[in-house]
C-alpha atoms as a PDB file:
ATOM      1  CA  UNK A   1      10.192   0.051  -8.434  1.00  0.00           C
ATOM      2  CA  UNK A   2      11.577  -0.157  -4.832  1.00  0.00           C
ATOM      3  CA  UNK A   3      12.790  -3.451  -3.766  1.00  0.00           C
ATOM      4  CA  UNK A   4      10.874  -5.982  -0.977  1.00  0.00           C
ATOM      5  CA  UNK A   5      13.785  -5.384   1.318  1.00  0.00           C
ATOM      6  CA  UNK A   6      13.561  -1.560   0.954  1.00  0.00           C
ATOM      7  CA  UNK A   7       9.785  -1.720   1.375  1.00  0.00           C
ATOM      8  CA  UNK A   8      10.257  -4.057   4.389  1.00  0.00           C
ATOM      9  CA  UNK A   9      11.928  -1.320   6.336  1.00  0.00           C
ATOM     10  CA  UNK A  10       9.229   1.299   5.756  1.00  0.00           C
ATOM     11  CA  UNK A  11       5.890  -1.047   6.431  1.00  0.00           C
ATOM     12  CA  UNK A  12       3.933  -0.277   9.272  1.00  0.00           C
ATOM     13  CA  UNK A  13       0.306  -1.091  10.152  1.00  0.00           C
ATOM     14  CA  UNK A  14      -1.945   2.549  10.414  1.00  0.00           C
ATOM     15  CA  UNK A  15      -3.848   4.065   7.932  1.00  0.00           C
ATOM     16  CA  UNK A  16      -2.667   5.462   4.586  1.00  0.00           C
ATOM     17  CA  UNK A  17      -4.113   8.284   2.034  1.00  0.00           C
ATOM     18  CA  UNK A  18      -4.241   6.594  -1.695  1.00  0.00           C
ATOM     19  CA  UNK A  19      -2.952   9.088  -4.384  1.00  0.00           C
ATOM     20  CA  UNK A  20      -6.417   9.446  -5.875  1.00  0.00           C
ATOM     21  CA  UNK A  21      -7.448  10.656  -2.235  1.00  0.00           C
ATOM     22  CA  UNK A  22      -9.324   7.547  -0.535  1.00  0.00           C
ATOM     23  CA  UNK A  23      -8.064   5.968   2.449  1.00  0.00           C
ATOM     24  CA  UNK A  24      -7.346   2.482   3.628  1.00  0.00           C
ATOM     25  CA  UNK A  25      -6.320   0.633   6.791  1.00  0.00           C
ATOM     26  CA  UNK A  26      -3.610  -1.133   6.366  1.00  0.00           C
ATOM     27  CA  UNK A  27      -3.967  -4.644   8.190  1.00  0.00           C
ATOM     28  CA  UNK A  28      -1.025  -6.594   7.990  1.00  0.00           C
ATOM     29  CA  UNK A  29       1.675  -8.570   5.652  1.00  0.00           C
ATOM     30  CA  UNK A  30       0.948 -11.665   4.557  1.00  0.00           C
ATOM     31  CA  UNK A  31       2.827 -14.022   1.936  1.00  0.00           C
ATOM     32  CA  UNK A  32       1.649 -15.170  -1.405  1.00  0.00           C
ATOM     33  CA  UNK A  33       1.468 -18.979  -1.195  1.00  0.00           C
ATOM     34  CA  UNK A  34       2.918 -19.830  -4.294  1.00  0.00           C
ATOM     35  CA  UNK A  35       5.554 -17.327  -4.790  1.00  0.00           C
ATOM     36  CA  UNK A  36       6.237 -16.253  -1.318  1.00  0.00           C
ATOM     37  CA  UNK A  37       6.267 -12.589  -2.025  1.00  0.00           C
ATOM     38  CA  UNK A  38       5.526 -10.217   0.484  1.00  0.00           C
ATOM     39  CA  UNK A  39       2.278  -8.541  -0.173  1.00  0.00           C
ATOM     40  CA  UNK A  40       0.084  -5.911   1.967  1.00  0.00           C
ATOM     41  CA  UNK A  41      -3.115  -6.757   2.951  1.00  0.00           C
ATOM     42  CA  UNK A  42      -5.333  -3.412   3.524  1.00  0.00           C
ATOM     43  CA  UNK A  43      -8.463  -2.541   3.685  1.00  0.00           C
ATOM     44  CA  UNK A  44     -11.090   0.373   2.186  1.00  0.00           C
ATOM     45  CA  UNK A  45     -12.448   2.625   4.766  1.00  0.00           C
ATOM     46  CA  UNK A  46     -15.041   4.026   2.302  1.00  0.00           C
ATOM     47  CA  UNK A  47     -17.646   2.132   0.636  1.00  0.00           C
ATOM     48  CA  UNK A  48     -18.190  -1.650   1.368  1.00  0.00           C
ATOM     49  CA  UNK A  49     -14.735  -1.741   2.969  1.00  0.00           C
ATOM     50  CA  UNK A  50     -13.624  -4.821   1.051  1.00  0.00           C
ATOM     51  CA  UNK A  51      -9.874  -5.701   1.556  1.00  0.00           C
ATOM     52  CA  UNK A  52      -7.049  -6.015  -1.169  1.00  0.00           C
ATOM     53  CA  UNK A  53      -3.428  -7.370  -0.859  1.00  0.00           C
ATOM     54  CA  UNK A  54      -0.676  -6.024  -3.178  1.00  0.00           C
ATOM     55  CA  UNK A  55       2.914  -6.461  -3.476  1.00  0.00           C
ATOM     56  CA  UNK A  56       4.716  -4.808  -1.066  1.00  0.00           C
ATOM     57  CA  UNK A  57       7.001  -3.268  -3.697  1.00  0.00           C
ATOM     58  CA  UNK A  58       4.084  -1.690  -5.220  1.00  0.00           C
ATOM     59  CA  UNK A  59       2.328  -0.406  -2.540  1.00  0.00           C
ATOM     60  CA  UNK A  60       5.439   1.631  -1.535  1.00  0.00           C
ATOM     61  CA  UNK A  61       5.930   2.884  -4.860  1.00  0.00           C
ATOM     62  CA  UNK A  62       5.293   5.972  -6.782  1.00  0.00           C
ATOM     63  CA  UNK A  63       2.711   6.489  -9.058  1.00  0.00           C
ATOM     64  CA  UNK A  64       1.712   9.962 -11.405  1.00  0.00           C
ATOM     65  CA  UNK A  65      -1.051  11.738 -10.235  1.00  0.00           C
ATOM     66  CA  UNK A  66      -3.851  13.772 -12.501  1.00  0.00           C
ATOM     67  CA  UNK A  67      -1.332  16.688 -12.272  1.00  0.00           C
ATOM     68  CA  UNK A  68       1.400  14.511 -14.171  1.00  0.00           C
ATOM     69  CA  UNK A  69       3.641  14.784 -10.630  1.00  0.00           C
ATOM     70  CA  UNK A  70       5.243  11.794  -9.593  1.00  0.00           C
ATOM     71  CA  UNK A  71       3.841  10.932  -5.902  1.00  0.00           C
ATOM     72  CA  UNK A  72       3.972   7.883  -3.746  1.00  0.00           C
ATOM     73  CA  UNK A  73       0.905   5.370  -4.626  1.00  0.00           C
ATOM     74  CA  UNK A  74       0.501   4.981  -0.719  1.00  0.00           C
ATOM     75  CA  UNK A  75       0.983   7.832   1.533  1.00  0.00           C
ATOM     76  CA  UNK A  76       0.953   7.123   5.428  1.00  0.00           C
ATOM     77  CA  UNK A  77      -0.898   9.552   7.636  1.00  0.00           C
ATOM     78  CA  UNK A  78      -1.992   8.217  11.355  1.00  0.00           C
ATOM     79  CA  UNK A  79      -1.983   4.759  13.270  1.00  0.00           C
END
Protein backbone atom coordinates (compact mmCIF):
# COMPACT_ATOMS: atom_id res chain seq x y z
CA UNK A 1 0.00 0.00 0.00
CA UNK A 2 1.47 3.48 -0.81
CA UNK A 3 1.81 5.78 2.03
CA UNK A 4 -0.56 9.21 2.70
CA UNK A 5 2.53 11.26 2.08
CA UNK A 6 3.32 9.46 -1.23
CA UNK A 7 -0.33 9.71 -2.26
CA UNK A 8 -0.34 13.41 -1.21
CA UNK A 9 2.12 14.26 -3.92
CA UNK A 10 0.19 12.58 -6.75
CA UNK A 11 -3.61 13.92 -5.83
CA UNK A 12 -5.13 16.15 -8.11
CA UNK A 13 -8.79 17.07 -8.70
CA UNK A 14 -9.96 15.82 -12.63
CA UNK A 15 -11.51 12.85 -13.55
CA UNK A 16 -10.19 9.29 -13.20
CA UNK A 17 -10.96 5.78 -15.12
CA UNK A 18 -11.74 2.97 -12.24
CA UNK A 19 -9.98 -0.39 -13.08
CA UNK A 20 -13.30 -2.09 -13.77
CA UNK A 21 -13.76 0.76 -16.50
CA UNK A 22 -16.31 3.41 -14.90
CA UNK A 23 -15.36 6.83 -14.29
CA UNK A 24 -15.54 9.28 -11.46
CA UNK A 25 -14.88 12.96 -10.74
CA UNK A 26 -12.77 13.38 -8.29
CA UNK A 27 -13.96 16.38 -5.97
CA UNK A 28 -11.67 17.09 -3.37
CA UNK A 29 -9.73 15.83 -0.01
CA UNK A 30 -11.33 15.95 2.95
CA UNK A 31 -10.30 14.53 6.54
CA UNK A 32 -11.93 11.81 8.50
CA UNK A 33 -13.11 13.44 11.75
CA UNK A 34 -12.12 10.98 14.06
CA UNK A 35 -8.94 9.71 12.75
CA UNK A 36 -7.80 12.55 10.67
CA UNK A 37 -6.82 10.51 7.70
CA UNK A 38 -6.76 11.89 4.45
CA UNK A 39 -9.47 10.47 2.34
CA UNK A 40 -10.75 11.33 -1.39
CA UNK A 41 -14.00 12.39 -1.88
CA UNK A 42 -15.20 11.53 -5.66
CA UNK A 43 -17.96 11.18 -7.33
CA UNK A 44 -19.79 8.55 -10.05
CA UNK A 45 -20.34 10.01 -13.39
CA UNK A 46 -22.60 7.06 -14.40
CA UNK A 47 -25.70 6.11 -12.79
CA UNK A 48 -27.21 8.19 -9.87
CA UNK A 49 -23.82 9.89 -9.46
CA UNK A 50 -23.69 9.34 -5.71
CA UNK A 51 -20.29 10.34 -4.11
CA UNK A 52 -17.81 8.09 -2.04
CA UNK A 53 -14.68 9.09 0.02
CA UNK A 54 -11.80 6.58 0.45
CA UNK A 55 -8.48 6.66 1.92
CA UNK A 56 -6.17 8.36 0.03
CA UNK A 57 -3.70 5.47 0.28
CA UNK A 58 -6.16 3.30 -1.33
CA UNK A 59 -7.36 5.20 -3.95
CA UNK A 60 -3.76 5.52 -5.30
CA UNK A 61 -3.14 2.00 -5.01
CA UNK A 62 -3.02 -0.98 -7.19
CA UNK A 63 -5.49 -3.42 -7.48
CA UNK A 64 -5.65 -6.96 -9.93
CA UNK A 65 -7.76 -6.70 -12.69
CA UNK A 66 -10.03 -9.71 -14.39
CA UNK A 67 -6.81 -10.47 -16.38
CA UNK A 68 -4.88 -11.25 -12.99
CA UNK A 69 -2.45 -7.97 -13.97
CA UNK A 70 -1.66 -5.79 -11.29
CA UNK A 71 -3.04 -2.13 -12.30
CA UNK A 72 -3.61 1.03 -10.39
CA UNK A 73 -7.29 1.00 -8.66
CA UNK A 74 -7.56 4.74 -9.90
CA UNK A 75 -6.21 5.76 -13.15
CA UNK A 76 -6.21 9.63 -14.01
CA UNK A 77 -7.22 10.65 -17.50
CA UNK A 78 -8.42 14.53 -18.02
CA UNK A 79 -9.24 17.61 -15.68
Amino acid sequence: MMSSKDALSQFKKGLYRHYKGNDYKVLDLVKHSETEEWMVLYQACYGEGFSWVRPISLFFDNAVNSAGQTVPRFLFISD
